[in-house]
Protein backbone atom coordinates (compact mmCIF):
# COMPACT_ATOMS: atom_id res chain seq x y z
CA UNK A 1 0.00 0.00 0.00
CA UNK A 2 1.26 3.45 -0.84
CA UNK A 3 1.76 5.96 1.45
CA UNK A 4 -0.28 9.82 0.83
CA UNK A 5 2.07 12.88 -0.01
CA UNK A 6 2.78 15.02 2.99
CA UNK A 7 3.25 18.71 3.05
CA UNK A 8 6.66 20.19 4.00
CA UNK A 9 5.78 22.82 6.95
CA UNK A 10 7.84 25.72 6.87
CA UNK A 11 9.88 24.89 9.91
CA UNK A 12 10.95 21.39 8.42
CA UNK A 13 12.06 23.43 5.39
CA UNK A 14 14.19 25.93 7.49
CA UNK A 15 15.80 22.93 9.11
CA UNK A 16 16.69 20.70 5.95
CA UNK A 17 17.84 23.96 3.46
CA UNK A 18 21.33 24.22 5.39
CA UNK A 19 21.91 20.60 5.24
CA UNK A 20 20.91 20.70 1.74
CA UNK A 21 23.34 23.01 1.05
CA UNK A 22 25.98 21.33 2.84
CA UNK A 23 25.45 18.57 0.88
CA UNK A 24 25.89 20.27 -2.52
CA UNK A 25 29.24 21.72 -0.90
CA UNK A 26 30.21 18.33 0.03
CA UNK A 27 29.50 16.60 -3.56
CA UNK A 28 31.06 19.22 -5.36
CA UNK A 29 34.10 19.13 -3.39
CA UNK A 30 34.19 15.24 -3.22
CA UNK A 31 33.71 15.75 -7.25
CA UNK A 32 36.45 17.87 -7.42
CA UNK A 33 38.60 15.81 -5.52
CA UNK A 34 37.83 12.49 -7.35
CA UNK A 35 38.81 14.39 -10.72
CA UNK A 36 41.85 15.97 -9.30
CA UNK A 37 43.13 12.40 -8.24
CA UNK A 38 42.03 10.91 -11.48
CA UNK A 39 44.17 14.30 -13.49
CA UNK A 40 46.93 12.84 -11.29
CA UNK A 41 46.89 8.95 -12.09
CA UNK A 42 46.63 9.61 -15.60
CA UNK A 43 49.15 12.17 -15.94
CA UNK A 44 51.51 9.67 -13.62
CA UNK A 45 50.78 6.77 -15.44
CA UNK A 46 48.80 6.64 -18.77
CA UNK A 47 49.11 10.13 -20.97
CA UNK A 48 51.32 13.52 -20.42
CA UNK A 49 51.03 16.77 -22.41
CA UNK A 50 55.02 18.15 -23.66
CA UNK A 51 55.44 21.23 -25.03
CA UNK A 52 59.64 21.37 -27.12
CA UNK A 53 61.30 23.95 -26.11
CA UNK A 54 64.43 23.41 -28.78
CA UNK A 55 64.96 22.72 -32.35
CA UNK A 56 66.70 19.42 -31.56
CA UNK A 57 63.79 17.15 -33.16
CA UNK A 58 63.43 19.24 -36.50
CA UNK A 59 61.90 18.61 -38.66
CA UNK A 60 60.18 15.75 -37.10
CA UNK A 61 59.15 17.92 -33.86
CA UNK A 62 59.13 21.86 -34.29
CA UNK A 63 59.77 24.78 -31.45
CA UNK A 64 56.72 24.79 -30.03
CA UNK A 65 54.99 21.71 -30.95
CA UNK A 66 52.51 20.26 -28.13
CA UNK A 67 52.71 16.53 -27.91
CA UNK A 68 50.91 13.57 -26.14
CA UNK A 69 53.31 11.15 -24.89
CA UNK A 70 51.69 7.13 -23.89
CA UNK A 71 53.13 6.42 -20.94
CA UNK A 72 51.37 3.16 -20.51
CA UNK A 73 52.42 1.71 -24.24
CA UNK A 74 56.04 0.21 -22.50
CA UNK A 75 54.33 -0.80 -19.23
CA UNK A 76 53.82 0.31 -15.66
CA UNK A 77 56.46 2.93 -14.37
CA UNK A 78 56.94 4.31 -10.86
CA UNK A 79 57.50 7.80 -11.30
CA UNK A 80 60.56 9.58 -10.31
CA UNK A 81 59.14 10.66 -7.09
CA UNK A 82 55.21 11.32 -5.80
CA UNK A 83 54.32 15.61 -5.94
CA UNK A 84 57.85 16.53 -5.69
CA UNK A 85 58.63 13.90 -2.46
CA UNK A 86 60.12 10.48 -2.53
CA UNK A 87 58.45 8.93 0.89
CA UNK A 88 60.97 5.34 1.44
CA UNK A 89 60.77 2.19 0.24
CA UNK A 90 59.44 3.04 -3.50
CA UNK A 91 60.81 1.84 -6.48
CA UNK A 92 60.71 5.50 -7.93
CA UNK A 93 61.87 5.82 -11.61
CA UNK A 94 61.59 1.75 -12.50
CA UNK A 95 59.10 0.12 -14.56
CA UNK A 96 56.87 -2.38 -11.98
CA UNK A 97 55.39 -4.31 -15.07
CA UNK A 98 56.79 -4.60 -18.91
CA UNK A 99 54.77 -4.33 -21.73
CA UNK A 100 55.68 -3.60 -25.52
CA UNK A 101 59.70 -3.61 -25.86
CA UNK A 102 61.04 -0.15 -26.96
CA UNK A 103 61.82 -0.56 -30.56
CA UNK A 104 64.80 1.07 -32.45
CA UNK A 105 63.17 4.71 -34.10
CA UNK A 106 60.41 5.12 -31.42
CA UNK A 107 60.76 8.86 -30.48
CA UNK A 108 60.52 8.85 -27.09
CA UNK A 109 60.36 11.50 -23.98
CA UNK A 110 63.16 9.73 -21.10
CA UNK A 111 64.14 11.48 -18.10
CA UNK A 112 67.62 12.85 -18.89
CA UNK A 113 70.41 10.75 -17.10
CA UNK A 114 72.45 13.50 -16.09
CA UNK A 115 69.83 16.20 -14.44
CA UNK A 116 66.54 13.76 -13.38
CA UNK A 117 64.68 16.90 -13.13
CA UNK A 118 64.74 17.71 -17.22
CA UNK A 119 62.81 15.76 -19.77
CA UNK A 120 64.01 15.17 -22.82
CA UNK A 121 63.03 13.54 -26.18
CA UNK A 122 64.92 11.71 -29.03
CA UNK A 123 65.21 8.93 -31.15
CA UNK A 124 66.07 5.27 -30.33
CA UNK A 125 68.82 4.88 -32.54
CA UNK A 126 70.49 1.50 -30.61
CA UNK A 127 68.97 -0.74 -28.35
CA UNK A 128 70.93 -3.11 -25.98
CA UNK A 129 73.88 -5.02 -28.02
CA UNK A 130 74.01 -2.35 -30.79
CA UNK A 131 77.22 -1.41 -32.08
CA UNK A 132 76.56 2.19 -32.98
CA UNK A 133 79.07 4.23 -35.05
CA UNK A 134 78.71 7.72 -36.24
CA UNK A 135 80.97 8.81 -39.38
CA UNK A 136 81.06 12.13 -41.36
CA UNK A 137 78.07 12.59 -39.62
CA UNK A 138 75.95 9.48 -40.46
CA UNK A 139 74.96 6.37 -38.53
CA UNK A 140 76.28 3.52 -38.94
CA UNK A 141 74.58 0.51 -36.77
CA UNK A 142 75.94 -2.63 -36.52
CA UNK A 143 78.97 -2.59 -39.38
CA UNK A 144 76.43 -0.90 -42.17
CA UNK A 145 74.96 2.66 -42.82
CA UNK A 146 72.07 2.84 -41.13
CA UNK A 147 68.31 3.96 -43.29
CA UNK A 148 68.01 7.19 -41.85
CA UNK A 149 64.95 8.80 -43.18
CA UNK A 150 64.01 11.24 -40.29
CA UNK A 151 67.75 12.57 -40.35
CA UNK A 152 68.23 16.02 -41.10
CA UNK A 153 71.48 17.51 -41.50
CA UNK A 154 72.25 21.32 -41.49
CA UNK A 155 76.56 20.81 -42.07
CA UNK A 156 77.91 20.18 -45.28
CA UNK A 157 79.98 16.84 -45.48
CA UNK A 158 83.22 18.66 -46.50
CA UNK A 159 82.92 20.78 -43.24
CA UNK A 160 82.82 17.37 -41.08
CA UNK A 161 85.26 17.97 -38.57
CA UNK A 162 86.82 14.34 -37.86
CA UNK A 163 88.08 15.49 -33.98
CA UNK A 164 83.93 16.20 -33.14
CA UNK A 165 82.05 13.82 -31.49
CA UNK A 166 79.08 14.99 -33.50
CA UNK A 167 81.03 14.25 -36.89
CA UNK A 168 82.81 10.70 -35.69
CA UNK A 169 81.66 8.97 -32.56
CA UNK A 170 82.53 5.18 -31.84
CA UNK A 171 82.02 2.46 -32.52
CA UNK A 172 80.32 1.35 -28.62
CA UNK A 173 78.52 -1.24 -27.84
CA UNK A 174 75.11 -0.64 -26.10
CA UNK A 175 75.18 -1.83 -23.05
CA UNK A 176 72.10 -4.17 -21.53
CA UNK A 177 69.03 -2.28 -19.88
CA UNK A 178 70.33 0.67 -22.11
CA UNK A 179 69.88 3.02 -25.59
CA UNK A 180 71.56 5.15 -27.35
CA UNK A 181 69.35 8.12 -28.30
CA UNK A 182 69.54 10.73 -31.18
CA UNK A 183 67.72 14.12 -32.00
CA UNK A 184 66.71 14.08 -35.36
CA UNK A 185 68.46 17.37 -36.16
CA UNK A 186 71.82 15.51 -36.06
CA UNK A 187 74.03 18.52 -36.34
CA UNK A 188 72.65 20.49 -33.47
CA UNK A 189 71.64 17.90 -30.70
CA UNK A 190 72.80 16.90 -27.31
CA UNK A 191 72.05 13.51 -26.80
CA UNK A 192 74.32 9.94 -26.48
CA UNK A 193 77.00 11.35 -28.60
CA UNK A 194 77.64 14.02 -26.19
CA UNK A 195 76.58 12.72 -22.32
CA UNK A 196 75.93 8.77 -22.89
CA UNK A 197 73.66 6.12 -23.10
CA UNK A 198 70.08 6.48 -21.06
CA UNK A 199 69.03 3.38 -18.79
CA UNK A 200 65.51 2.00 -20.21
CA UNK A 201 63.84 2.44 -16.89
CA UNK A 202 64.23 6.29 -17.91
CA UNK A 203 61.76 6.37 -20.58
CA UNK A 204 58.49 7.50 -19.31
CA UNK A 205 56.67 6.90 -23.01
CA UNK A 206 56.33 7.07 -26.50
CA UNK A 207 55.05 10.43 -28.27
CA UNK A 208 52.00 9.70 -30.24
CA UNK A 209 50.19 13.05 -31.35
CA UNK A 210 50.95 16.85 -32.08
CA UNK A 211 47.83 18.44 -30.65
CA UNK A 212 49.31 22.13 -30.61
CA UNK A 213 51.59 23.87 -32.25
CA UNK A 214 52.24 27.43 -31.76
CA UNK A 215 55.31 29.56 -33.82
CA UNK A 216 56.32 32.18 -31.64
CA UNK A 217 58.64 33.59 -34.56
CA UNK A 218 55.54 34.58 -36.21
CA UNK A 219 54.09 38.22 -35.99
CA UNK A 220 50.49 37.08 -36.36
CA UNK A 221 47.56 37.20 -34.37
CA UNK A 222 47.31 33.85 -34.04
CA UNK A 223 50.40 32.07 -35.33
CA UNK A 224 49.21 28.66 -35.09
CA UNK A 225 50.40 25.92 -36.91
CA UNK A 226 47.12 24.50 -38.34
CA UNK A 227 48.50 22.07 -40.58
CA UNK A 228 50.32 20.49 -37.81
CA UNK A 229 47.97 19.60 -35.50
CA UNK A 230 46.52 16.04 -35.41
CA UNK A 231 49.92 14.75 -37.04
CA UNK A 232 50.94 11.46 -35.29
CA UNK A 233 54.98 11.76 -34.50
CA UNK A 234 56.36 8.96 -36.36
């Protein structure tokens, strides 16, 4: 059996509008809350928004570019420390689970070995066992010139300078749990050539889209890059 309607008095009203209100504070702020931590976890662990700051990925990756890196596509990596702190007993900056293997010419954003508070992104140019050679500026990987098609080279070959590291480098041998990175602008790029090979465990992902691109050399009102956005980084 139903029960009749009853009418609200007026006093009953005054009573329940500030706990109605409180309650609208309290799910908004438990709203907020739940999206904040959800902003977090998926920022930590499955996609991150990088803007490049330097020409050291042209013409692949422009000044200015915005990319989405997949941090999840490798597997599942402890960041390098938890809003700034690194509470004990964390495996901060290794990968807990494995997924896909990081393939040679994945452009990928790693944490840079010698400052861990700079990002950086390159090319895998030699993954663990590699012998990786660089002569009058081109790659050679494993005893034969390398197919090079992102390459871009700004130096003439008969200004090669055979005492620079960026000209000849090698032959090494990548190490294991290792890669030897390169910025596709060969002639003005610090990567392995210059500071080393980066541990695996540094990558934090792969860069999959360009979903901004702004050219701040441009005296426009709106100097975007239209044409660029959308592109997948390959």
């Amino acid at each position: 059996m139903s029960e009749p309607l009853r009418t609200v008095e007026s006093d009953e009203l005054a009573a329940a509008a500030p706990a109605s209100r409180k309650s609208i504070i309290r799910e908004y702020a438990e709203a907020l809350a739940i999206a904040m931590l959800l902003a977090v976890v998926i920022r930590t662990f499955f996609l991150q928004a990088y803007e490049i700051p330097s020409g050291s990925m042209e013409p692949t990756l422009l000044v200015g570019d915005h990319i989405l890196a997949n941090k999840l596509i490798y597997g599942l990596r402890m960041p390098d420390s938890i809003f700034g702190l690194k509470p004990p007993g964390l495996p901060y900056g290794r990968y807990l689970l494995r997924f896909e293997p990081i393939h040679r010419g994945d452009v990928v954003v790693f944490v840079y070995p010698r400052d861990p508070s700079e990002d950086y992104i390159k090319r895998v140019i030699g993954i663990p066992g590699d012998v990786v050679e660089v002569k009058n500026g081109r790659v050679w990987l494993n005893g034969a010139l390398m197919p090079d098609p992102h390459a871009h080279f700004e130096v003439p070959d008969n200004e090669r300078i055979t005492a620079s590291v960026r000209d000849y480098f090698g032959p090494v041998t990548v190490p294991p749990g290792n890669l030897f990175m390169m910025g596709d602008n060969r002639d003005d790029s610090s990567d392995s050539r210059f500071w080393g090979f980066a541990p695996m465990d540094n990558v934090e992902g792969r860069a999959m889209v360009i979903y901004w691109s702004w050219d701040g050399e441009e005296n426009g009102i709106l100097p975007v890059r239209w044409s660029r956005l959308g592109m997948v980084v390959r």
